[in-house]
PDB file of N, CA and C in Angstrom:
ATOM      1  N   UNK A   1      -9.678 -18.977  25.842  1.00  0.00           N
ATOM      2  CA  UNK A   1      -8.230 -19.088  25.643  1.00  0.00           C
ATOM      3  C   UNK A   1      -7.739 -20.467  26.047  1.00  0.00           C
ATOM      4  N   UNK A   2      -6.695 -20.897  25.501  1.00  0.00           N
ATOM      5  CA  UNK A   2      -6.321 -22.228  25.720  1.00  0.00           C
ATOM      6  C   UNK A   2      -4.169 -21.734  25.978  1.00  0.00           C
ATOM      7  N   UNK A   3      -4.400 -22.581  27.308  1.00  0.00           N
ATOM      8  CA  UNK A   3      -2.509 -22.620  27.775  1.00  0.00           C
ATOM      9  C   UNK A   3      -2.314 -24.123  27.661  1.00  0.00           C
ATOM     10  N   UNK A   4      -1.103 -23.840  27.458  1.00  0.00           N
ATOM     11  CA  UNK A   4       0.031 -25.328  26.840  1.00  0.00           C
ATOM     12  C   UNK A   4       1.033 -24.519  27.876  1.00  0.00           C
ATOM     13  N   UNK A   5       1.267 -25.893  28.845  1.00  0.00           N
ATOM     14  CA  UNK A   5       2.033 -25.829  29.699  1.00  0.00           C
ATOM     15  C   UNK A   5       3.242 -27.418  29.477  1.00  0.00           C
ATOM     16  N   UNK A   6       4.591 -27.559  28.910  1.00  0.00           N
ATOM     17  CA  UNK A   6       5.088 -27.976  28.596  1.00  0.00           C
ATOM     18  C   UNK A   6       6.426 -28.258  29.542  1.00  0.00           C
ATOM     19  N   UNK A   7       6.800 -29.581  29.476  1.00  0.00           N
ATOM     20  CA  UNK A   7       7.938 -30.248  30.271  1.00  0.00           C
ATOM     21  C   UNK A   7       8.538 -31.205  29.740  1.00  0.00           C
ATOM     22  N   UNK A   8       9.839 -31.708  30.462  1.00  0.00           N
ATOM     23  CA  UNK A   8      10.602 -32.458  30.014  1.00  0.00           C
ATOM     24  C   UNK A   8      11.954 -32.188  28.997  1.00  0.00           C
ATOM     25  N   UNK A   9      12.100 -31.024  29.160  1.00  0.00           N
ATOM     26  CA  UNK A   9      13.255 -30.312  28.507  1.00  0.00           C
ATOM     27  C   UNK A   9      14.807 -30.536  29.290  1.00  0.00           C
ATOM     28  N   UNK A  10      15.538 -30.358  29.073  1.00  0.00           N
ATOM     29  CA  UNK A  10      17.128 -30.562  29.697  1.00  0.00           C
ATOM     30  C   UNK A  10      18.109 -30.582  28.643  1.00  0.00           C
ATOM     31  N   UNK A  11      19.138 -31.152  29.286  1.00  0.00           N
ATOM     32  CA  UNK A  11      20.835 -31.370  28.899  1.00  0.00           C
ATOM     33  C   UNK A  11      21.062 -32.954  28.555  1.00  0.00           C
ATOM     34  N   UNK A  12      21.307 -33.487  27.452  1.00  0.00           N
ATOM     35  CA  UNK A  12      21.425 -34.649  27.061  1.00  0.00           C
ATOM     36  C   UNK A  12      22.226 -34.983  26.178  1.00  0.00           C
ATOM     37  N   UNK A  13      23.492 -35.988  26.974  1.00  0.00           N
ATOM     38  CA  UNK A  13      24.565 -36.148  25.620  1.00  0.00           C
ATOM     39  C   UNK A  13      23.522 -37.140  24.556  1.00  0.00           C
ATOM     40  N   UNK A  14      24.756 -36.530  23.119  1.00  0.00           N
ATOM     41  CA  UNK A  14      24.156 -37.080  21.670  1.00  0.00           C
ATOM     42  C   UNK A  14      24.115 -38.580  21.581  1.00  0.00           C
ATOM     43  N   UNK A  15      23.099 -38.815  21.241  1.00  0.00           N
ATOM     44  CA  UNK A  15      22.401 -40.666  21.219  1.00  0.00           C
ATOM     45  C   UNK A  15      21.394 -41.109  22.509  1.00  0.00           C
ATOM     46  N   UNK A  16      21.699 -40.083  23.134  1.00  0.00           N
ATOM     47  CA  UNK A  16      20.569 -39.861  24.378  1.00  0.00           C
ATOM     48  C   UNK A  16      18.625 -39.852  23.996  1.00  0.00           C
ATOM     49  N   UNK A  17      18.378 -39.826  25.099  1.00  0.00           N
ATOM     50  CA  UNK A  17      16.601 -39.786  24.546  1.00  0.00           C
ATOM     51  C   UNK A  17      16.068 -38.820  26.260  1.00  0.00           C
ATOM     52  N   UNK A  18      15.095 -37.880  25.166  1.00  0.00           N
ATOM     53  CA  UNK A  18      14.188 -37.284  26.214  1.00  0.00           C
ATOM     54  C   UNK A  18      12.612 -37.303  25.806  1.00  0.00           C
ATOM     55  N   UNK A  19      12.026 -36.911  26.842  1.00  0.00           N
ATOM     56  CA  UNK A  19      10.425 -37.153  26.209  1.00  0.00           C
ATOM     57  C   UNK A  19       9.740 -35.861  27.044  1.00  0.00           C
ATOM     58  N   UNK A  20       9.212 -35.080  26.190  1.00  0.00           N
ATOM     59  CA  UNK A  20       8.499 -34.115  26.257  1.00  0.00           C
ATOM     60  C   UNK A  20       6.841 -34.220  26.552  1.00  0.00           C
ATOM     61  N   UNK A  21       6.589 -33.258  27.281  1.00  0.00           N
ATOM     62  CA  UNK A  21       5.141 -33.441  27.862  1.00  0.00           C
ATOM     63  C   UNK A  21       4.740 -32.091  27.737  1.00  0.00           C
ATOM     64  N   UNK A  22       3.334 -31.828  26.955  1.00  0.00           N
ATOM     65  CA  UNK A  22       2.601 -30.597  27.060  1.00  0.00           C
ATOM     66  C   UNK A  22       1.192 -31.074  27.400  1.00  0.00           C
ATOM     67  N   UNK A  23       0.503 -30.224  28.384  1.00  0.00           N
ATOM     68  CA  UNK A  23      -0.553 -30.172  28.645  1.00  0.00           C
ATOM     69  C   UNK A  23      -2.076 -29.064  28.332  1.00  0.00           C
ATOM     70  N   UNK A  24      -2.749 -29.347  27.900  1.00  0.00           N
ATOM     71  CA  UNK A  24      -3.161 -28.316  27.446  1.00  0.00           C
ATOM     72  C   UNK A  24      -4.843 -28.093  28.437  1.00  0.00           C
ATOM     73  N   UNK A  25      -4.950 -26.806  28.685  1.00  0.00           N
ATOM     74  CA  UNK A  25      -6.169 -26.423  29.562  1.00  0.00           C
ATOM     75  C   UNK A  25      -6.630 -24.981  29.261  1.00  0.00           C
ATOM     76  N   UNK A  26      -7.846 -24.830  29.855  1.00  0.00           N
ATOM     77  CA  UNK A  26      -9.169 -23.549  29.491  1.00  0.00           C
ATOM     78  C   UNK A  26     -10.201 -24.238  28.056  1.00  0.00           C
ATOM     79  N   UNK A  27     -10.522 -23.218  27.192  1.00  0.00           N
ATOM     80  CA  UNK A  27     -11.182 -23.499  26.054  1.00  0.00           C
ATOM     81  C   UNK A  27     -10.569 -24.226  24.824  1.00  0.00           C
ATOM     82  N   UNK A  28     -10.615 -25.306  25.376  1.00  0.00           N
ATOM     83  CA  UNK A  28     -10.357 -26.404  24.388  1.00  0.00           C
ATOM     84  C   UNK A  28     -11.483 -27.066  23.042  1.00  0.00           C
ATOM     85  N   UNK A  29     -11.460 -26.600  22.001  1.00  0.00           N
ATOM     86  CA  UNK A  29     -12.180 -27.515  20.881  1.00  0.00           C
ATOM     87  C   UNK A  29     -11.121 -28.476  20.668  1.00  0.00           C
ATOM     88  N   UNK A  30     -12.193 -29.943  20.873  1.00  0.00           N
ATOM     89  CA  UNK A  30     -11.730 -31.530  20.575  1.00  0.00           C
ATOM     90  C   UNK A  30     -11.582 -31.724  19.497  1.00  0.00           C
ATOM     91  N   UNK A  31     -11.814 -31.280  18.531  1.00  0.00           N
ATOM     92  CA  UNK A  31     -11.282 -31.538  17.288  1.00  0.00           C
ATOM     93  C   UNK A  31      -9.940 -30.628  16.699  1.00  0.00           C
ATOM     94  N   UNK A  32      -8.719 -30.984  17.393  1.00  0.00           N
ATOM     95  CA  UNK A  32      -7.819 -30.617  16.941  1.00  0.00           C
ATOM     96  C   UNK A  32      -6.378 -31.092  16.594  1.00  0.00           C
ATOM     97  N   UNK A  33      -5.271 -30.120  16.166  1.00  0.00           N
ATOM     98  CA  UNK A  33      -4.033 -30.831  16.105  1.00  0.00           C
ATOM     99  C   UNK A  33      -3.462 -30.414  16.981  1.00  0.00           C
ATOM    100  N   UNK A  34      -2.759 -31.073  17.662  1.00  0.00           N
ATOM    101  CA  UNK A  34      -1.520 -30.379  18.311  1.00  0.00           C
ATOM    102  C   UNK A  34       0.735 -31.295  17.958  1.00  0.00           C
ATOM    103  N   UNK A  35       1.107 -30.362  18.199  1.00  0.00           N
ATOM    104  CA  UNK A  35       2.059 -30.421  17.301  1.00  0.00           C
ATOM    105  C   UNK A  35       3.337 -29.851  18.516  1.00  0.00           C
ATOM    106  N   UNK A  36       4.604 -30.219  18.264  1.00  0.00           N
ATOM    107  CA  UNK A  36       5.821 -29.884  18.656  1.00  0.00           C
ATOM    108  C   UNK A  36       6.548 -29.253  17.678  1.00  0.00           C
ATOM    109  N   UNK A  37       6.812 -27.993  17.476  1.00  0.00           N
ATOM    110  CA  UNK A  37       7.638 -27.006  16.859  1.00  0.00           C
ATOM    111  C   UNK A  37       9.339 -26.848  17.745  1.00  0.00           C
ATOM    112  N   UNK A  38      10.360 -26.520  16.757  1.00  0.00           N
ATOM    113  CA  UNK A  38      11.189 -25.971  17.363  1.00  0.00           C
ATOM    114  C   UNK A  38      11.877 -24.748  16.793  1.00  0.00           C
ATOM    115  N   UNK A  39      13.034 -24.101  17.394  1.00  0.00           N
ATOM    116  CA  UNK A  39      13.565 -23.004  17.025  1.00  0.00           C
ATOM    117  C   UNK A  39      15.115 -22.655  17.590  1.00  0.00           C
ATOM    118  N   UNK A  40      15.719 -22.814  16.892  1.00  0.00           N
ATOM    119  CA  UNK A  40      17.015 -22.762  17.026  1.00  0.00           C
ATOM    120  C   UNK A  40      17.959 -21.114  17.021  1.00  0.00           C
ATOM    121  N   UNK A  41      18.747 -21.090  17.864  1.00  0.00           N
ATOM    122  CA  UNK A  41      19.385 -19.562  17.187  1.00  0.00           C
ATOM    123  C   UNK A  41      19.646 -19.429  16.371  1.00  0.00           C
ATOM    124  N   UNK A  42      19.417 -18.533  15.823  1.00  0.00           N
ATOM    125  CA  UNK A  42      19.642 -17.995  14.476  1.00  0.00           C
ATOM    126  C   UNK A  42      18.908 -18.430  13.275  1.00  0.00           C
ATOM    127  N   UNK A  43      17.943 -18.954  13.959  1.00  0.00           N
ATOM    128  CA  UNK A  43      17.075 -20.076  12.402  1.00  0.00           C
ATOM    129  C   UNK A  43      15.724 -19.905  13.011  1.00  0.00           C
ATOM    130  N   UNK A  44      14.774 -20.074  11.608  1.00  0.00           N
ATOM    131  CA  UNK A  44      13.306 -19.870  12.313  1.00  0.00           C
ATOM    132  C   UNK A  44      12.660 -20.822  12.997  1.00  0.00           C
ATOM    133  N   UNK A  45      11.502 -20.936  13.180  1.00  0.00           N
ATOM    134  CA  UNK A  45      10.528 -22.091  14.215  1.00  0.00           C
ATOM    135  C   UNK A  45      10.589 -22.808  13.073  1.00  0.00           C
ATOM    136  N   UNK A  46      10.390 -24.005  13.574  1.00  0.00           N
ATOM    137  CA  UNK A  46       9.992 -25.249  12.051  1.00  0.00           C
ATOM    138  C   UNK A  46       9.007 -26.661  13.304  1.00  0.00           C
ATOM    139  N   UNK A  47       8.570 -27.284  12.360  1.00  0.00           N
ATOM    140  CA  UNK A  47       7.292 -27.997  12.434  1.00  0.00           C
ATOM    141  C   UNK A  47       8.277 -29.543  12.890  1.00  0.00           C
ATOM    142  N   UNK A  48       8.163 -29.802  13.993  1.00  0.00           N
ATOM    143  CA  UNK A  48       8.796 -30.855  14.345  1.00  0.00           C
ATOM    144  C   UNK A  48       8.201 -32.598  14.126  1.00  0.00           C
ATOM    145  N   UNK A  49       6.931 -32.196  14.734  1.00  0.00           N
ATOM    146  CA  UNK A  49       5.643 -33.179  14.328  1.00  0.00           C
ATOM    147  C   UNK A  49       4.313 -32.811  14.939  1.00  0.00           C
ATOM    148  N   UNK A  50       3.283 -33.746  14.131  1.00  0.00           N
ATOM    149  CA  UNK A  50       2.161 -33.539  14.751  1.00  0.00           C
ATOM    150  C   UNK A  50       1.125 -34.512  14.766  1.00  0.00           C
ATOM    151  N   UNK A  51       0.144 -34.543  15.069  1.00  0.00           N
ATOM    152  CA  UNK A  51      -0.530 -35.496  15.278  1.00  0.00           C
ATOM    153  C   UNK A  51      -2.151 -34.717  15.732  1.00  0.00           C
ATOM    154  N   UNK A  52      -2.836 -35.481  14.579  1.00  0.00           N
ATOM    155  CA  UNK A  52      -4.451 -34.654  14.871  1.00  0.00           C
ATOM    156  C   UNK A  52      -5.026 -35.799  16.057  1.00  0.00           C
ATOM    157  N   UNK A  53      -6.224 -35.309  15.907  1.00  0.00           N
ATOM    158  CA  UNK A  53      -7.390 -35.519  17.072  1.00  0.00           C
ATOM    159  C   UNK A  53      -7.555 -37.309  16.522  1.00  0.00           C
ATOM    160  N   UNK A  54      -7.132 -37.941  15.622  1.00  0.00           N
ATOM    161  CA  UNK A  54      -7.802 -38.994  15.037  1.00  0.00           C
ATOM    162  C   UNK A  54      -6.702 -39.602  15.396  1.00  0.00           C
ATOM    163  N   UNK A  55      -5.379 -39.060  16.000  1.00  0.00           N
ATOM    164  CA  UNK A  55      -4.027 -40.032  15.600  1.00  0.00           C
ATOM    165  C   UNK A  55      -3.044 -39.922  14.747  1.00  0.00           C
ATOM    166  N   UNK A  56      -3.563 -39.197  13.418  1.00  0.00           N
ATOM    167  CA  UNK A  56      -2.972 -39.189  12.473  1.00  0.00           C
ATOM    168  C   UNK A  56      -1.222 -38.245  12.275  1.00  0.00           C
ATOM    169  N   UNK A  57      -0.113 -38.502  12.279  1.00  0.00           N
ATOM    170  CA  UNK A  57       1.042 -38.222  12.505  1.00  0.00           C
ATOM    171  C   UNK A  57       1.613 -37.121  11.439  1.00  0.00           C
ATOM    172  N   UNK A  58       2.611 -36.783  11.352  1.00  0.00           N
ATOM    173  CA  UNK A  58       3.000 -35.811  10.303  1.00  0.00           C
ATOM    174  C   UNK A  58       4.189 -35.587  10.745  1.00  0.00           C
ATOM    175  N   UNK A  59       5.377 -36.020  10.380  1.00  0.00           N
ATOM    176  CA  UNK A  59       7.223 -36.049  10.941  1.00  0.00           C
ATOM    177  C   UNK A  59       8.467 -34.993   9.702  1.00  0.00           C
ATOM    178  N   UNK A  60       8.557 -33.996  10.598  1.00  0.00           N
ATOM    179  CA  UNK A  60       9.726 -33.582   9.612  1.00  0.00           C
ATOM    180  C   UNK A  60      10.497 -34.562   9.367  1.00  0.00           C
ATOM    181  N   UNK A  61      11.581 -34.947   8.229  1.00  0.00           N
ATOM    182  CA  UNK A  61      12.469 -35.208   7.327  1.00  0.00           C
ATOM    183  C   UNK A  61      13.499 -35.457   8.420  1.00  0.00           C
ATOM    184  N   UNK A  62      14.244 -34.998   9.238  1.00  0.00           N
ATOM    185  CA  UNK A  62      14.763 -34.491   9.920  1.00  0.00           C
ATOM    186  C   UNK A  62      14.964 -35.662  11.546  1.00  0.00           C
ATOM    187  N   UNK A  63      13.526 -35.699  11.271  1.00  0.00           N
ATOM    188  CA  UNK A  63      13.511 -36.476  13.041  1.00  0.00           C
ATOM    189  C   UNK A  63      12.765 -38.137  12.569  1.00  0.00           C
ATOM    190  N   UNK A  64      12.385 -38.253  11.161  1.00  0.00           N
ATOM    191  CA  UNK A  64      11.607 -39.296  10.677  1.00  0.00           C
ATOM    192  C   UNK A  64      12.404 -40.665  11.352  1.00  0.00           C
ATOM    193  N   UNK A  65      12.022 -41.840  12.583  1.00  0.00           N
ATOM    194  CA  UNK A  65      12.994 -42.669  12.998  1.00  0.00           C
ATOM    195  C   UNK A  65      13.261 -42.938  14.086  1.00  0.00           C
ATOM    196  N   UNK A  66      13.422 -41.303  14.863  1.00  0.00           N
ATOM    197  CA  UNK A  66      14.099 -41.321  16.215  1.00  0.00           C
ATOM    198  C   UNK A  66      13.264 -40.838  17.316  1.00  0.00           C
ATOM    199  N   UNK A  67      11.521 -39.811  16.391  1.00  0.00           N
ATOM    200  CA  UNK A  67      11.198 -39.118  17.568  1.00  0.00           C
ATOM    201  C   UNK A  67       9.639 -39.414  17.130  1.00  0.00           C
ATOM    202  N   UNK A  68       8.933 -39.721  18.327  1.00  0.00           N
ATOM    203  CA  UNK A  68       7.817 -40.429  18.160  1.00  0.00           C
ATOM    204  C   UNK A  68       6.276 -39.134  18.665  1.00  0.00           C
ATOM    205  N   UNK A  69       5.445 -38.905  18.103  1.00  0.00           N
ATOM    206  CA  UNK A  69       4.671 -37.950  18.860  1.00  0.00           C
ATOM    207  C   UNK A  69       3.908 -39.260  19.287  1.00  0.00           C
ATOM    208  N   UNK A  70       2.586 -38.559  20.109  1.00  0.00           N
ATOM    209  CA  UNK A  70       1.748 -39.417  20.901  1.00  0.00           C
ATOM    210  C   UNK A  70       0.810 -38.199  21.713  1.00  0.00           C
ATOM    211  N   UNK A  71      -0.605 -38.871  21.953  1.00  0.00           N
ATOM    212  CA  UNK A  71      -1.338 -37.900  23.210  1.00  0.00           C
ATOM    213  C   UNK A  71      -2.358 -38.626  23.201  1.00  0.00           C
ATOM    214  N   UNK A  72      -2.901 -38.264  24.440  1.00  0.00           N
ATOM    215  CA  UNK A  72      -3.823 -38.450  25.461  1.00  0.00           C
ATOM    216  C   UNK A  72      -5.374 -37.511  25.123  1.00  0.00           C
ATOM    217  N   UNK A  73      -6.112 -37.898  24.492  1.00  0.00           N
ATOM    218  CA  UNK A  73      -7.142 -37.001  24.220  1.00  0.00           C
ATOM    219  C   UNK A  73      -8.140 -36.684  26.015  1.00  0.00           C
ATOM    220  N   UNK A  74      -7.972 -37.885  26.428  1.00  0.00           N
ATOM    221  CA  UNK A  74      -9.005 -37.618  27.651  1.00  0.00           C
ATOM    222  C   UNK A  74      -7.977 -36.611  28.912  1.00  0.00           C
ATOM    223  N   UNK A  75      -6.539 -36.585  28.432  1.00  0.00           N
ATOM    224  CA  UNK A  75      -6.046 -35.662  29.426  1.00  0.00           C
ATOM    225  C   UNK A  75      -5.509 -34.755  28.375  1.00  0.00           C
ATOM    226  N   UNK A  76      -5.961 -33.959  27.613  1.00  0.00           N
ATOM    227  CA  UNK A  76      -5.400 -32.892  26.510  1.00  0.00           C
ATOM    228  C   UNK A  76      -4.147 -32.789  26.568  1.00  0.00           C
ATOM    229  N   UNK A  77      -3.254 -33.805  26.793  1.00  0.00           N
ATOM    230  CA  UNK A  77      -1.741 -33.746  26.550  1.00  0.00           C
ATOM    231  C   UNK A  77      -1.080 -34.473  25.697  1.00  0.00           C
ATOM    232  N   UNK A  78      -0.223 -33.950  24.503  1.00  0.00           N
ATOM    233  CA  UNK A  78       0.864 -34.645  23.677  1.00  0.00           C
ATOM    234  C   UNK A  78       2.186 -34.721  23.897  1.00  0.00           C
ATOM    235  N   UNK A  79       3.167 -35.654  24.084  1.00  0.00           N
ATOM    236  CA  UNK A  79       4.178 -36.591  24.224  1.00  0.00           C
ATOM    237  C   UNK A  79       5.301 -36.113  23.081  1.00  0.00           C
ATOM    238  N   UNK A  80       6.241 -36.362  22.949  1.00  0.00           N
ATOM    239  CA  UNK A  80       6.948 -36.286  22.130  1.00  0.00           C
ATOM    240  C   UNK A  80       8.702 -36.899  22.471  1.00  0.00           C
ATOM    241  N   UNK A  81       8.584 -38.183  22.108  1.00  0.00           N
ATOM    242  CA  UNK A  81      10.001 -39.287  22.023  1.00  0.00           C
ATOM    243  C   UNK A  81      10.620 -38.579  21.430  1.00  0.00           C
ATOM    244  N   UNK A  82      11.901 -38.522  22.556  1.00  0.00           N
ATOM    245  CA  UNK A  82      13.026 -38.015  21.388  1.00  0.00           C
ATOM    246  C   UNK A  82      13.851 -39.187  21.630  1.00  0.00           C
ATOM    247  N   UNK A  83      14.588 -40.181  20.472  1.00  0.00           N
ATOM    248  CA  UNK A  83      15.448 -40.900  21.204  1.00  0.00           C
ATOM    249  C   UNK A  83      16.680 -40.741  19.476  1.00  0.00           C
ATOM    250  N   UNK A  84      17.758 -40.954  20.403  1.00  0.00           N
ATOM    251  CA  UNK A  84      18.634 -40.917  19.267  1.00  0.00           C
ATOM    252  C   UNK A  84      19.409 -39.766  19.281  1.00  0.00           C
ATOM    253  N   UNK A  85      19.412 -38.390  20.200  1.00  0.00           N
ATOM    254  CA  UNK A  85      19.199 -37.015  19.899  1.00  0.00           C
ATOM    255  C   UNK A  85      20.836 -36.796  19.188  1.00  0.00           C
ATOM    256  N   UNK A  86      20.791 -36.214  18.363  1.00  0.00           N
ATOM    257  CA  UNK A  86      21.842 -35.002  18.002  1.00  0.00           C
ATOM    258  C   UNK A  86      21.955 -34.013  18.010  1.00  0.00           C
ATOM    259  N   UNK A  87      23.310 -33.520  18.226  1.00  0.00           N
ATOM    260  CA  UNK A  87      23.613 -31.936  18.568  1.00  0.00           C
ATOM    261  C   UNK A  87      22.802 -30.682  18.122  1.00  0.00           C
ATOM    262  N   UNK A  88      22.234 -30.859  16.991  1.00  0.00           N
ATOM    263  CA  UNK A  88      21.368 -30.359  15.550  1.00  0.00           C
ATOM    264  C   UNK A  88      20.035 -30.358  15.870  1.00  0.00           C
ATOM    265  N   UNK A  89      19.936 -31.658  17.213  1.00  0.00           N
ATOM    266  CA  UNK A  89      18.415 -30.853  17.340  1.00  0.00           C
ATOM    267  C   UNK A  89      18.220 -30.228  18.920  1.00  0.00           C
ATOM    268  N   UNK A  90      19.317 -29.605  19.207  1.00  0.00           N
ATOM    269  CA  UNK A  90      19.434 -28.137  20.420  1.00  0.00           C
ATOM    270  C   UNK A  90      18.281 -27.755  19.627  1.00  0.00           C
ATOM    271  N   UNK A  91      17.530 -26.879  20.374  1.00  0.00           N
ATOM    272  CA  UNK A  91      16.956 -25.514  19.989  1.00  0.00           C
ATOM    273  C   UNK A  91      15.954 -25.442  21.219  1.00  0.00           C
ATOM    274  N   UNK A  92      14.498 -24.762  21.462  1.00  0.00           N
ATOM    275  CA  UNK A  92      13.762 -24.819  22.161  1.00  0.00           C
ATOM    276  C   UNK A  92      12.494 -24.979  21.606  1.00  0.00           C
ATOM    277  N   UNK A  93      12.292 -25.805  21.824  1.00  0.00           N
ATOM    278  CA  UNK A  93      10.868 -26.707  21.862  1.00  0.00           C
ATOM    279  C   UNK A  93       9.679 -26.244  22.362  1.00  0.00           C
ATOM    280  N   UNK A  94       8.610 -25.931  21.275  1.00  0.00           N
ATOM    281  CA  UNK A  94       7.161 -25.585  21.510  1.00  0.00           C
ATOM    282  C   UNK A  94       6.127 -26.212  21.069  1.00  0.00           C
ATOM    283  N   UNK A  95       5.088 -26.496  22.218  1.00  0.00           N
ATOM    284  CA  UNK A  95       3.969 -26.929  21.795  1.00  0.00           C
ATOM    285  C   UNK A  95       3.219 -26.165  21.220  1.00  0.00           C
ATOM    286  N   UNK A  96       1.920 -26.411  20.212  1.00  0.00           N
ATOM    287  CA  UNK A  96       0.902 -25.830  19.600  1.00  0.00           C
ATOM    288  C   UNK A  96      -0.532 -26.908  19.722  1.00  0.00           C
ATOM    289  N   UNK A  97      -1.260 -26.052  19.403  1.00  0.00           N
ATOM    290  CA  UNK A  97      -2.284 -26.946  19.728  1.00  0.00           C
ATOM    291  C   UNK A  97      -3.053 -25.931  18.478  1.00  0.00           C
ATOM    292  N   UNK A  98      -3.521 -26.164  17.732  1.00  0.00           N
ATOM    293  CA  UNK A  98      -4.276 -25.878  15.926  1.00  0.00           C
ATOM    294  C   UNK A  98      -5.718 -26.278  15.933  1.00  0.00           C
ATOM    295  N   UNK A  99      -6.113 -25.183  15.997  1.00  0.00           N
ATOM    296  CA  UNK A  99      -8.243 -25.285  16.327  1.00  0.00           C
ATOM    297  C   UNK A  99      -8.723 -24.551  15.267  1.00  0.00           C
ATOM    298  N   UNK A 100      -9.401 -23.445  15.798  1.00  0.00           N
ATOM    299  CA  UNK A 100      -9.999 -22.291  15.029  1.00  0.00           C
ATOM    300  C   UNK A 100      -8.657 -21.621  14.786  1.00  0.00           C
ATOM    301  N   UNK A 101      -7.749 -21.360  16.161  1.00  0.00           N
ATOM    302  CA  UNK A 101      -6.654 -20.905  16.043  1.00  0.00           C
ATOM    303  C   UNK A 101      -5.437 -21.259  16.454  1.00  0.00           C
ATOM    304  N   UNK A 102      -4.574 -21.139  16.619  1.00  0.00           N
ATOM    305  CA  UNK A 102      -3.398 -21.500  17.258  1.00  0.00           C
ATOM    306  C   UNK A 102      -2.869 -20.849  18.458  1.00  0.00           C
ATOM    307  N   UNK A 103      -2.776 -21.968  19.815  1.00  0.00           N
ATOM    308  CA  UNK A 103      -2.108 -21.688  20.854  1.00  0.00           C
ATOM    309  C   UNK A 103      -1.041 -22.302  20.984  1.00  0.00           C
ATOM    310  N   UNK A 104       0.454 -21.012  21.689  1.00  0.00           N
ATOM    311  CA  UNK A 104       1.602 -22.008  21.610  1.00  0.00           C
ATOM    312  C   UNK A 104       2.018 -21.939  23.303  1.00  0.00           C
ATOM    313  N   UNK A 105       2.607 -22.446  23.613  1.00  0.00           N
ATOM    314  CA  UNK A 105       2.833 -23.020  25.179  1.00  0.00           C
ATOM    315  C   UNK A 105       4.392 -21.999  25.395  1.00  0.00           C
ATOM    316  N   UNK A 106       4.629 -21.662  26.118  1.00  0.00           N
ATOM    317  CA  UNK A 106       5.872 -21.398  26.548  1.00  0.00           C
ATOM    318  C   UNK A 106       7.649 -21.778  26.381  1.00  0.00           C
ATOM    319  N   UNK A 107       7.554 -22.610  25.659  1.00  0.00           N
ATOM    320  CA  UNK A 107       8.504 -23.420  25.062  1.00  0.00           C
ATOM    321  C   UNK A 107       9.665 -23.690  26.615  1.00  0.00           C
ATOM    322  N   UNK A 108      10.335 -25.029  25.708  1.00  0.00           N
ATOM    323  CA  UNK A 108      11.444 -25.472  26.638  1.00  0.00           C
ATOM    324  C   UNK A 108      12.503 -25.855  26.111  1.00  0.00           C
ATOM    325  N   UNK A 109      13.880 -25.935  26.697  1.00  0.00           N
ATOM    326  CA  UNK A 109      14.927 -26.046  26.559  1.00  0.00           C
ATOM    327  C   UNK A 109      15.753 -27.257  25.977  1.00  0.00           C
ATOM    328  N   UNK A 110      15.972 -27.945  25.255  1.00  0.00           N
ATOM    329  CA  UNK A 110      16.801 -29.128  24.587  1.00  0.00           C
ATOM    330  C   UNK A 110      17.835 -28.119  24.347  1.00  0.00           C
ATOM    331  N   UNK A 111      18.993 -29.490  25.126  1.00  0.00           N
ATOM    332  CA  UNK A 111      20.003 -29.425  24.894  1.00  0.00           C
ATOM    333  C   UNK A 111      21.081 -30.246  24.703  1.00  0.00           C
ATOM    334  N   UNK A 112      21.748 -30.461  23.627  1.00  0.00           N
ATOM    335  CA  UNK A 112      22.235 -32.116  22.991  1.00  0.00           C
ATOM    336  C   UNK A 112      24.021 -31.890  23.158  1.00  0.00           C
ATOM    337  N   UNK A 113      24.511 -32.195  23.757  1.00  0.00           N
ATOM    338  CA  UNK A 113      26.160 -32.119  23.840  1.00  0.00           C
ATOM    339  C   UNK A 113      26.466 -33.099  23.097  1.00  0.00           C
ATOM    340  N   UNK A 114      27.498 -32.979  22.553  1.00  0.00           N
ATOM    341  CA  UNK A 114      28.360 -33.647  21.696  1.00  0.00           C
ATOM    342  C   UNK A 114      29.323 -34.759  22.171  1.00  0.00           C
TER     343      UNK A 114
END
């Protein structure tokens, strides 16, 4: 089993920047993606960004500009810049990490005042 233990969540007026930290530990296969999802009330999870084992990036439409992924292969943790934030991207924030299967971390709190 693999846990994603995730930080850096809070309260941040709009044009603000936060940066998210997930860590990931137990049975880890190195060849993987891991990724920042979010989920808003009333709306489903959606694919925030991601970034495989090689580097390679993948940015919703949405955040393309303002929010940067990044990780650490020798400490199984991915990063995630938020700078710029708007109200629109409240929701709560989850890590994944995409192997054989998918583990998601506990999610955390963004919160963007106006």
């Amino acid at each position: 089993q693999v846990q994603l233990v995730e930080s850096g969540g809070g309260l941040v007026q709009a044009g603000g920047s936060l940066r998210l930290s997930c860590t990931a530990s137990g049975s880890i296969v190195n060849i993987n993606t891991m990724g920042w999802y979010r989920q808003a009330p009333g709306k489903q999870r959606e694919l925030v960004a991601a970034i495989t084992w090689r580097g390679n990036t993948n940015y919703a439409d949405s955040v393309k500009g303002r929010f940067t992924i990044s990780r650490e292969n020798t400490k199984n943790t991915v990063y995630l810049q938020m700078n710029s934030l708007k109200p629109e991207d409240t929701a709560v924030y989850y890590c994944a990490m995409i192997a054989v299967k998918t583990s998601w971390g506990q999610g955390t709190q963004v919160t963007v005042s106006s």
